[in-house]
C-alpha atoms as a PDB file:
ATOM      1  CA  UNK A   1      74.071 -50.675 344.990  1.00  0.00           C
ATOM      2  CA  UNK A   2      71.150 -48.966 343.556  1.00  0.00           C
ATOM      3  CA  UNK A   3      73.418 -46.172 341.650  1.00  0.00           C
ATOM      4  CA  UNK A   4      75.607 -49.056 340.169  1.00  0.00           C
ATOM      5  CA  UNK A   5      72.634 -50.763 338.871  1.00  0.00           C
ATOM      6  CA  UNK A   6      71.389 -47.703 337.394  1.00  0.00           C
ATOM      7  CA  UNK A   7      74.631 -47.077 336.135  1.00  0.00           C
ATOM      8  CA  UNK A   8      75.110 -50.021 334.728  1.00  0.00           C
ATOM      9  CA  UNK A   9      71.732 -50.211 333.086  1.00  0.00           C
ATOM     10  CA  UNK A  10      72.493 -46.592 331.810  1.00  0.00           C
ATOM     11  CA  UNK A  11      75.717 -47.739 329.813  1.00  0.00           C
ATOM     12  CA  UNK A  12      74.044 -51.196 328.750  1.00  0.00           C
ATOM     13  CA  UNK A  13      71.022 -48.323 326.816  1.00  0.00           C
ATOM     14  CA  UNK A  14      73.787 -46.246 325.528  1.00  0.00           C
ATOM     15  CA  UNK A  15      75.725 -49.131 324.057  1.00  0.00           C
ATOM     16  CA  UNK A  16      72.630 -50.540 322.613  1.00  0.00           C
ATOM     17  CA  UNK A  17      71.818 -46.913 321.229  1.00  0.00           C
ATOM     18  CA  UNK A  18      74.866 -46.737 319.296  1.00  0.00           C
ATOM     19  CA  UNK A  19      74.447 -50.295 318.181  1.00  0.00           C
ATOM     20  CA  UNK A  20      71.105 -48.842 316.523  1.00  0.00           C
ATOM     21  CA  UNK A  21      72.622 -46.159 315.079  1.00  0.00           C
ATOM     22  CA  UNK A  22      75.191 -47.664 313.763  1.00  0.00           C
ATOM     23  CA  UNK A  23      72.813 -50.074 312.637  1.00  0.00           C
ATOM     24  CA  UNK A  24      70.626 -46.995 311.239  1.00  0.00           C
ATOM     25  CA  UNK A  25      73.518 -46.123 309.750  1.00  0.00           C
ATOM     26  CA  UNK A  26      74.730 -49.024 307.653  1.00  0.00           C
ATOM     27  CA  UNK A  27      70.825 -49.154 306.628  1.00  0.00           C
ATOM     28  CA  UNK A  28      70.540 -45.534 305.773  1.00  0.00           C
ATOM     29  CA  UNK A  29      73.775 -45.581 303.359  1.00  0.00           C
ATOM     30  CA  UNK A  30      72.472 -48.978 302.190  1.00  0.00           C
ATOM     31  CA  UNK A  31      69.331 -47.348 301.182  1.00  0.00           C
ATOM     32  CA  UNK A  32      71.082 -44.173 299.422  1.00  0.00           C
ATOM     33  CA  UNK A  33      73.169 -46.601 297.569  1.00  0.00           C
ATOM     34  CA  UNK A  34      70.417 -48.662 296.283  1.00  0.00           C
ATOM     35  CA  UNK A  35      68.454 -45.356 295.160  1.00  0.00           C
ATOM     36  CA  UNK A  36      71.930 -44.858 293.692  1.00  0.00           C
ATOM     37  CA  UNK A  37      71.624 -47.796 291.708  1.00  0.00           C
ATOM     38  CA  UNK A  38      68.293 -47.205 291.058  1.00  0.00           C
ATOM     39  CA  UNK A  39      68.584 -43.853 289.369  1.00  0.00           C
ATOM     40  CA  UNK A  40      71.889 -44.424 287.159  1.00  0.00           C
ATOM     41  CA  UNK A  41      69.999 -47.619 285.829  1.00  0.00           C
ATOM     42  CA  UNK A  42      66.956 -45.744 285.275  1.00  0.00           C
ATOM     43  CA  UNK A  43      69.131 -43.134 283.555  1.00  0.00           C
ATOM     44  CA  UNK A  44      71.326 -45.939 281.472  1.00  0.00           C
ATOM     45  CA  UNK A  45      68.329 -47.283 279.756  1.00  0.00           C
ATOM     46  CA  UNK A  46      66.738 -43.915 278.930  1.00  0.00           C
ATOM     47  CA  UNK A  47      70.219 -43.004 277.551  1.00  0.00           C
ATOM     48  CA  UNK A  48      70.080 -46.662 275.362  1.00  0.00           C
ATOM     49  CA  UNK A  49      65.985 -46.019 274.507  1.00  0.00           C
ATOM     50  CA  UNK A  50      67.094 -42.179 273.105  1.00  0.00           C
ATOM     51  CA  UNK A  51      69.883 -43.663 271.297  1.00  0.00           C
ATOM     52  CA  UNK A  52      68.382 -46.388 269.593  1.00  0.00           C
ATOM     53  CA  UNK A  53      65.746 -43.997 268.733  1.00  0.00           C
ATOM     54  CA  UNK A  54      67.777 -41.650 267.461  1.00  0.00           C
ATOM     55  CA  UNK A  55      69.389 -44.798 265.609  1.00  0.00           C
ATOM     56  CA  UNK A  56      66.101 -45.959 263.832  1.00  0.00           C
ATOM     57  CA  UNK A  57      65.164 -42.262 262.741  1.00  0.00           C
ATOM     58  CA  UNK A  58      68.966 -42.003 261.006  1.00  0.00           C
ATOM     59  CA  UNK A  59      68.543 -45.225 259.423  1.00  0.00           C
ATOM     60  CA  UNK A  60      64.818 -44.211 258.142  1.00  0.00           C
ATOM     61  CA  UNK A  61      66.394 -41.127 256.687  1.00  0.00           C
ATOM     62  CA  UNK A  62      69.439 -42.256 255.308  1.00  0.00           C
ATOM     63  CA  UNK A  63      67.089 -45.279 253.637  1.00  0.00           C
ATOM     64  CA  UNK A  64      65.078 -42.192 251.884  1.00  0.00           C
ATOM     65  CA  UNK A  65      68.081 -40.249 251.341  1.00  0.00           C
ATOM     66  CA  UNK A  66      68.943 -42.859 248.849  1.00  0.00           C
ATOM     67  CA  UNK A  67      65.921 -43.642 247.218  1.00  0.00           C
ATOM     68  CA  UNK A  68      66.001 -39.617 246.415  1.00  0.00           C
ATOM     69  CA  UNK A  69      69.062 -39.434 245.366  1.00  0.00           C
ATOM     70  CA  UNK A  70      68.618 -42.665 243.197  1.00  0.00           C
ATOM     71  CA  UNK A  71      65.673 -40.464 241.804  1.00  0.00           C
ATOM     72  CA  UNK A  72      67.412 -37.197 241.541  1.00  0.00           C
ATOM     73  CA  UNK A  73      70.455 -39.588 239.714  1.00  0.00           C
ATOM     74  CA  UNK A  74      67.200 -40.763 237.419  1.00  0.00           C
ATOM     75  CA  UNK A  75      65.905 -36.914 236.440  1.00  0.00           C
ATOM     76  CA  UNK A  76      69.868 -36.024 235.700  1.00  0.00           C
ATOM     77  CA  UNK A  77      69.673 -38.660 233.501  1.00  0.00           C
ATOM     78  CA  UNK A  78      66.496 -38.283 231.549  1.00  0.00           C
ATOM     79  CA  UNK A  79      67.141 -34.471 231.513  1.00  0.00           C
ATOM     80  CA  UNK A  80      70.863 -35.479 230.112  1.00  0.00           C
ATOM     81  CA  UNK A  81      69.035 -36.923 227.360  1.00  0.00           C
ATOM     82  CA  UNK A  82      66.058 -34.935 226.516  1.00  0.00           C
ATOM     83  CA  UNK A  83      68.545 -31.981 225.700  1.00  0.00           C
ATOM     84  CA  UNK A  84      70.590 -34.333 223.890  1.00  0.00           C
ATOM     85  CA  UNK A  85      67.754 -35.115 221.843  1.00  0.00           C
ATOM     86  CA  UNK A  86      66.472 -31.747 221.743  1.00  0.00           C
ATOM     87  CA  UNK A  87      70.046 -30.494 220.656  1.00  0.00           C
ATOM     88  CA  UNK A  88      70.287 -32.768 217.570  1.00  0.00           C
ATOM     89  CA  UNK A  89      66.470 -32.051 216.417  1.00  0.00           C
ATOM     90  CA  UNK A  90      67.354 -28.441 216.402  1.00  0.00           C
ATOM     91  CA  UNK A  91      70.788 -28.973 214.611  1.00  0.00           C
ATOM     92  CA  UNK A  92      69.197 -30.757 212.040  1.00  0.00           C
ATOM     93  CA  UNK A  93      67.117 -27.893 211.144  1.00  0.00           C
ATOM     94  CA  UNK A  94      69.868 -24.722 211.707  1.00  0.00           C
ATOM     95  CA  UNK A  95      71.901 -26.885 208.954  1.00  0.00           C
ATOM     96  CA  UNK A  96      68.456 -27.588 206.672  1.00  0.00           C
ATOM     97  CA  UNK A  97      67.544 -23.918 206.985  1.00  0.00           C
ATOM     98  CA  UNK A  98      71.345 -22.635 207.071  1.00  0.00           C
ATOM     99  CA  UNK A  99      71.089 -20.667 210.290  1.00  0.00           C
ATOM    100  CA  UNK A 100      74.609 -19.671 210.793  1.00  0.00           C
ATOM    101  CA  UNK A 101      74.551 -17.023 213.377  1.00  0.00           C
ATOM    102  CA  UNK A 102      73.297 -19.607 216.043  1.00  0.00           C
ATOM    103  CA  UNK A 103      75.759 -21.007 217.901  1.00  0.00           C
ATOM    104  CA  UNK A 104      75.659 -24.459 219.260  1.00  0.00           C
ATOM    105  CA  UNK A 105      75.629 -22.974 222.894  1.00  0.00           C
ATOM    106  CA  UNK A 106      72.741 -20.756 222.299  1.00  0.00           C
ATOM    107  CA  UNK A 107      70.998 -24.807 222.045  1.00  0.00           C
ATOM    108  CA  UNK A 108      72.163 -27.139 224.019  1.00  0.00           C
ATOM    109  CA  UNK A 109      69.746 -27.015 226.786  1.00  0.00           C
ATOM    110  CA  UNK A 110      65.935 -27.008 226.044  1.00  0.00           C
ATOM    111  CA  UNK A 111      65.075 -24.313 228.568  1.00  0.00           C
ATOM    112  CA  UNK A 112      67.425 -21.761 226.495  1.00  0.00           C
ATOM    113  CA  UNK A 113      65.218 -19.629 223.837  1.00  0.00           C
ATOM    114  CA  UNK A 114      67.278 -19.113 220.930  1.00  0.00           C
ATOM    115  CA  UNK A 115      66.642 -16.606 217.832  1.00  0.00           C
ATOM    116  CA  UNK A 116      67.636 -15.632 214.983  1.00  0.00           C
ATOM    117  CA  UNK A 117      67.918 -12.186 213.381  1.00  0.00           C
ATOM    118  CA  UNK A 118      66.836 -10.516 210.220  1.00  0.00           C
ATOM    119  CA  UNK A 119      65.221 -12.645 207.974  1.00  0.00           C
ATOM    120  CA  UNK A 120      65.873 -16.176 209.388  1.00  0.00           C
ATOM    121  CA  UNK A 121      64.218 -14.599 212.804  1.00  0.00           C
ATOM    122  CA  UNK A 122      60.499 -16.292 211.354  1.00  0.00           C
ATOM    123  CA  UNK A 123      62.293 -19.504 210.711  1.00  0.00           C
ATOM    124  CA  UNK A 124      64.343 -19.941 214.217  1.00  0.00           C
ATOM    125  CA  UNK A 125      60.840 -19.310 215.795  1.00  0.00           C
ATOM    126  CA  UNK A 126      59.120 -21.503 213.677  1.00  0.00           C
ATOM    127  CA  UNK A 127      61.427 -24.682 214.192  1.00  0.00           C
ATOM    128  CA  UNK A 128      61.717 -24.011 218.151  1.00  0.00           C
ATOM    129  CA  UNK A 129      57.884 -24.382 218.344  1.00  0.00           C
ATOM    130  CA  UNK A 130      57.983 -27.282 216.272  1.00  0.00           C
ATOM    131  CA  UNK A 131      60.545 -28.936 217.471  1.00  0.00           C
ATOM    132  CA  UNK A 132      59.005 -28.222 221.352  1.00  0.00           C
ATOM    133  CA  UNK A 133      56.078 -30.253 220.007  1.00  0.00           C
ATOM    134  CA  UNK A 134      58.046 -33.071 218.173  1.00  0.00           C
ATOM    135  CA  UNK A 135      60.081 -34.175 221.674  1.00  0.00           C
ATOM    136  CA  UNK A 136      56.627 -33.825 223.678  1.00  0.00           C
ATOM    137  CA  UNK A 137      54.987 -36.579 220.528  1.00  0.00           C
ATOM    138  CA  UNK A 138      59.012 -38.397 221.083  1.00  0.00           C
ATOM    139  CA  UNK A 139      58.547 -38.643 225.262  1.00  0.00           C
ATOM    140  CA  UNK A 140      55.067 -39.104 225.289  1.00  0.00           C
ATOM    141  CA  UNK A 141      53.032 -40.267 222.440  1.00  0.00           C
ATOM    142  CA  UNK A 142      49.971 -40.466 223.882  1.00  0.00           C
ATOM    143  CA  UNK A 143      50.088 -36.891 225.286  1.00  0.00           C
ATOM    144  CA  UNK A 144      47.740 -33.998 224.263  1.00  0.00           C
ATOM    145  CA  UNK A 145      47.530 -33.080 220.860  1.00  0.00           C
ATOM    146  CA  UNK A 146      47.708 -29.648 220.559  1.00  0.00           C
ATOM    147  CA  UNK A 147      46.686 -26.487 217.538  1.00  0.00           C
ATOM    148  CA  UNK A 148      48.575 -24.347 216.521  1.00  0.00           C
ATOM    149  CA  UNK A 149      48.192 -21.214 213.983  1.00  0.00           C
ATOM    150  CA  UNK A 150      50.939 -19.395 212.293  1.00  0.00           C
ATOM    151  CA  UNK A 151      49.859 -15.547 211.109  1.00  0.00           C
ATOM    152  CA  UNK A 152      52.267 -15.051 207.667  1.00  0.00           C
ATOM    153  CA  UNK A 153      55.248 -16.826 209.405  1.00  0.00           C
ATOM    154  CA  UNK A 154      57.810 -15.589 206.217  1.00  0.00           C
ATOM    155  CA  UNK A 155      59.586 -12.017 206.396  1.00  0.00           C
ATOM    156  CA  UNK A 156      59.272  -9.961 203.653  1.00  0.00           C
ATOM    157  CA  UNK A 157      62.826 -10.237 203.258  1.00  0.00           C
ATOM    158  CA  UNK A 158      63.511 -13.844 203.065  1.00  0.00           C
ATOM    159  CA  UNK A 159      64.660 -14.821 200.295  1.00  0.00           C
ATOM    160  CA  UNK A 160      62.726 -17.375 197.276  1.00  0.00           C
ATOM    161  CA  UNK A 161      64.063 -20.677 198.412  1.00  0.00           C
ATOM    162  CA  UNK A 162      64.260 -19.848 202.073  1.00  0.00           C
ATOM    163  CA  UNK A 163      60.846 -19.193 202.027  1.00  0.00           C
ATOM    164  CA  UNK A 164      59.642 -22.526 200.101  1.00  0.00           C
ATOM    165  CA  UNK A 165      61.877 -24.044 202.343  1.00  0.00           C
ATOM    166  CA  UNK A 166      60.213 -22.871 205.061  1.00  0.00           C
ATOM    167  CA  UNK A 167      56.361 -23.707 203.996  1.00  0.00           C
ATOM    168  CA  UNK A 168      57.647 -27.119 202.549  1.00  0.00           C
ATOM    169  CA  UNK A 169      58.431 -27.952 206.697  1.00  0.00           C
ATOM    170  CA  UNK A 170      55.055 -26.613 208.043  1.00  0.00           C
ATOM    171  CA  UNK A 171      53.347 -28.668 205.685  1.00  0.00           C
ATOM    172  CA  UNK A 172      55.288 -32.062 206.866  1.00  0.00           C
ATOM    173  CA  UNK A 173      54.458 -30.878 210.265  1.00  0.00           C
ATOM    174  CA  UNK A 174      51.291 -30.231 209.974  1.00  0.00           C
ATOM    175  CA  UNK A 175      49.694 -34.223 211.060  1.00  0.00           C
ATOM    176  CA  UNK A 176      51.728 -33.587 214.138  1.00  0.00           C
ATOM    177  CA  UNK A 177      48.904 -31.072 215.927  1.00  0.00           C
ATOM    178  CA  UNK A 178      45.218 -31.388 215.941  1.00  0.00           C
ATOM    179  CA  UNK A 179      44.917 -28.671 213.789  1.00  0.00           C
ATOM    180  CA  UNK A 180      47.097 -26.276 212.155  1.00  0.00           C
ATOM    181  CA  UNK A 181      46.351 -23.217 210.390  1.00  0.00           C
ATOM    182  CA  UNK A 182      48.921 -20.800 208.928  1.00  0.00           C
ATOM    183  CA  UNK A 183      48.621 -18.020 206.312  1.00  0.00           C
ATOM    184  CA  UNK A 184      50.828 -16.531 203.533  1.00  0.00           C
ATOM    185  CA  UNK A 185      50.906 -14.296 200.840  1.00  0.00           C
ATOM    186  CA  UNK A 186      51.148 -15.677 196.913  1.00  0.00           C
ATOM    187  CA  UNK A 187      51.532 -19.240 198.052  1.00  0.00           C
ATOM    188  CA  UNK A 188      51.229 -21.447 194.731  1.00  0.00           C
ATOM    189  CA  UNK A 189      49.812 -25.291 195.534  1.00  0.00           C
ATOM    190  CA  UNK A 190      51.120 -26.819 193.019  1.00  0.00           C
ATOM    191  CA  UNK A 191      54.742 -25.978 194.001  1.00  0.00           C
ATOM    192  CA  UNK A 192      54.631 -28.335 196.885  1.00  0.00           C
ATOM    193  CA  UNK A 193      53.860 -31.822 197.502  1.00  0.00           C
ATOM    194  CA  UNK A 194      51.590 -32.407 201.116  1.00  0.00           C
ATOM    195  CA  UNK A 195      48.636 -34.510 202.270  1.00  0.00           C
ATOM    196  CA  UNK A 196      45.382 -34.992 201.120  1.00  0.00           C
ATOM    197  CA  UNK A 197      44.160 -33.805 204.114  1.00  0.00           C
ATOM    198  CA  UNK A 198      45.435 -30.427 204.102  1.00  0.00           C
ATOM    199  CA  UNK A 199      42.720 -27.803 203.175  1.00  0.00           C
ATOM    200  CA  UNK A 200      43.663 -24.491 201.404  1.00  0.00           C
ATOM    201  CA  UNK A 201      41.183 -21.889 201.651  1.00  0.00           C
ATOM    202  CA  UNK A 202      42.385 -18.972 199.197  1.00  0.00           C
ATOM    203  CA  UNK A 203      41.059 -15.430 200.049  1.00  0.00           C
ATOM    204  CA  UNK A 204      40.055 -13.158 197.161  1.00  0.00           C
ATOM    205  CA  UNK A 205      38.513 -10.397 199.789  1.00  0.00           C
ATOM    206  CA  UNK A 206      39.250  -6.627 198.304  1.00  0.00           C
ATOM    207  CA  UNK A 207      41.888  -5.115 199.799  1.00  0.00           C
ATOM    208  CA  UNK A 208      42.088  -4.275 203.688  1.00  0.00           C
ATOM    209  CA  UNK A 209      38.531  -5.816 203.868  1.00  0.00           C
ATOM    210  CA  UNK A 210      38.883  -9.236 206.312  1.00  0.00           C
ATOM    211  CA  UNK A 211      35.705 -10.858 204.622  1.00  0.00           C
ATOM    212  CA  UNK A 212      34.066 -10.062 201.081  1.00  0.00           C
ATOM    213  CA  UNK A 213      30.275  -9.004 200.821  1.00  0.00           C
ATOM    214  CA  UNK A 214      29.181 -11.915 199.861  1.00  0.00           C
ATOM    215  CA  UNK A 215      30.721 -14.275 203.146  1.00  0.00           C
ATOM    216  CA  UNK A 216      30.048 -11.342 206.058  1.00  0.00           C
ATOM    217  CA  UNK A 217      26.211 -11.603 204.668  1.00  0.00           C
ATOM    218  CA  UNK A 218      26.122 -15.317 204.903  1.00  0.00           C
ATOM    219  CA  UNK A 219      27.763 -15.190 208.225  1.00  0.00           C
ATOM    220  CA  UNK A 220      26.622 -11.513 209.864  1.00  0.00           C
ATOM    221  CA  UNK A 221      24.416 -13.574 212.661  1.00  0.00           C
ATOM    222  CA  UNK A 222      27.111 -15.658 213.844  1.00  0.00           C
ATOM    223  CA  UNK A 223      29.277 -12.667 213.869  1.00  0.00           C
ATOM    224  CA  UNK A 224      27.264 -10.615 215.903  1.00  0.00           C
ATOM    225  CA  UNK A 225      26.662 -13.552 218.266  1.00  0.00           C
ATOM    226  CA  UNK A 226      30.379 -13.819 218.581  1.00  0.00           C
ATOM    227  CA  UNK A 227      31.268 -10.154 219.132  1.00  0.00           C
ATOM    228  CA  UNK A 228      27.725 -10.026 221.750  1.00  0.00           C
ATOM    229  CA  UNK A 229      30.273 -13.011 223.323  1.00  0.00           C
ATOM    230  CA  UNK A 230      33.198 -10.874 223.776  1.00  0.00           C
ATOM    231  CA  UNK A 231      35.096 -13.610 222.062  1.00  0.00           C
ATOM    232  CA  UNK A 232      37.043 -11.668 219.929  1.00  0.00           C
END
């Protein structure tokens, strides 16, 4: 009697064991599942954060893309029209001074540096310059007023009216710069018309002397100070 109860006690634990582990079981898998869950949610809405980061930061960029190309379409267009400007100023003055050799290519952009040859070489120099400071006045007119000094711009070889041509045009110019200051050889006043303003300063120095007696005494402190300077 005493072995059946045991025996039957025995079987009742074993069935209740297996009850618990299936039990276990069920909760166990239960568990894994929910970690399951857990995880690919956790991993869904890191995914979604990273993408609508990702989103925002496109967005941002495209949004600047355009305003730069909006401002690169602007520079294409003012540079489109500076040379155009440039290019008819210029044209003006190869037909005024009769520059034939220069082509129309050799001027169509501002950044190309054009010349001429021979005797119309001082000229094409001359009206480059100029014309450099003319579209600075045209774009800006309240930018820096700049000198400038021309050294003898005609060629010894230019002919009569090429070269009262050419002074006739650096005297017009001349109110466009702060100061301006050019030289040349046998130039008559009274062959050209030009404002009050301008000041002609005629040198009767002897030959291959820069200053006569007379002005080098009157100035010989200054001109020591000045060469004491190193500024010339």
């Amino acid at each position: 009697h005493k072995i059946k109860s045991a025996e039957s006690s025995y079987i009742g634990l074993s069935e209740r064991m297996e009850s618990y582990k299936k039990n276990i079981n069920i909760t166990k898998n239960e568990i894994d599942n929910y970690a399951s869950y857990i995880g690919l949610n956790n991993l869904y809405k890191s995914l979604n954060d990273d993408m609508f980061s990702e989103y925002q930061i496109q967005t941002e960029l495209n949004d600047r893309l355009e305003i730069i190309e909006e401002k690169l379409k602007k520079v294409a267009e003012d540079k489109a029209n500076l040379n155009k400007k440039y290019y008819e100023m210029i044209d003006k003055l190869v037909l005024k001074f009769g520059l034939n050799e220069l082509e129309e290519s050799q001027y169509k952009s501002v950044i190309r540096v054009f010349c001429s040859s021979g005797s119309n070489k001082p000229i094409s120099t001359v009206i480059w310059y100029f014309t450099l400071n003319n579209l600075k006045k045209y774009y800006d007119r309240d930018s820096l007023s700049l000198p400038m000094v021309l050294d003898s711009p005609k060629n010894a070889e230019m002919d009569y009216d090429k070269e009262q041509a050419l002074i006739e045009y650096i005297l017009e110019e001349a109110p466009n710069y702060s100061q301006l200051i050019f030289s040349s050889i046998g130039f008559n006043p009274k062959d050209f018309r030009y404002d009050g303003n301008i000041k002609i300063i005629e040198l009767n120095n002897s030959k291959y002397q820069l200053l006569d007696e007379k002005t080098y005494c009157e100035n010989e402190e200054l001109l020591e100070l000045v060469i004491n300077l190193q500024l010339i």
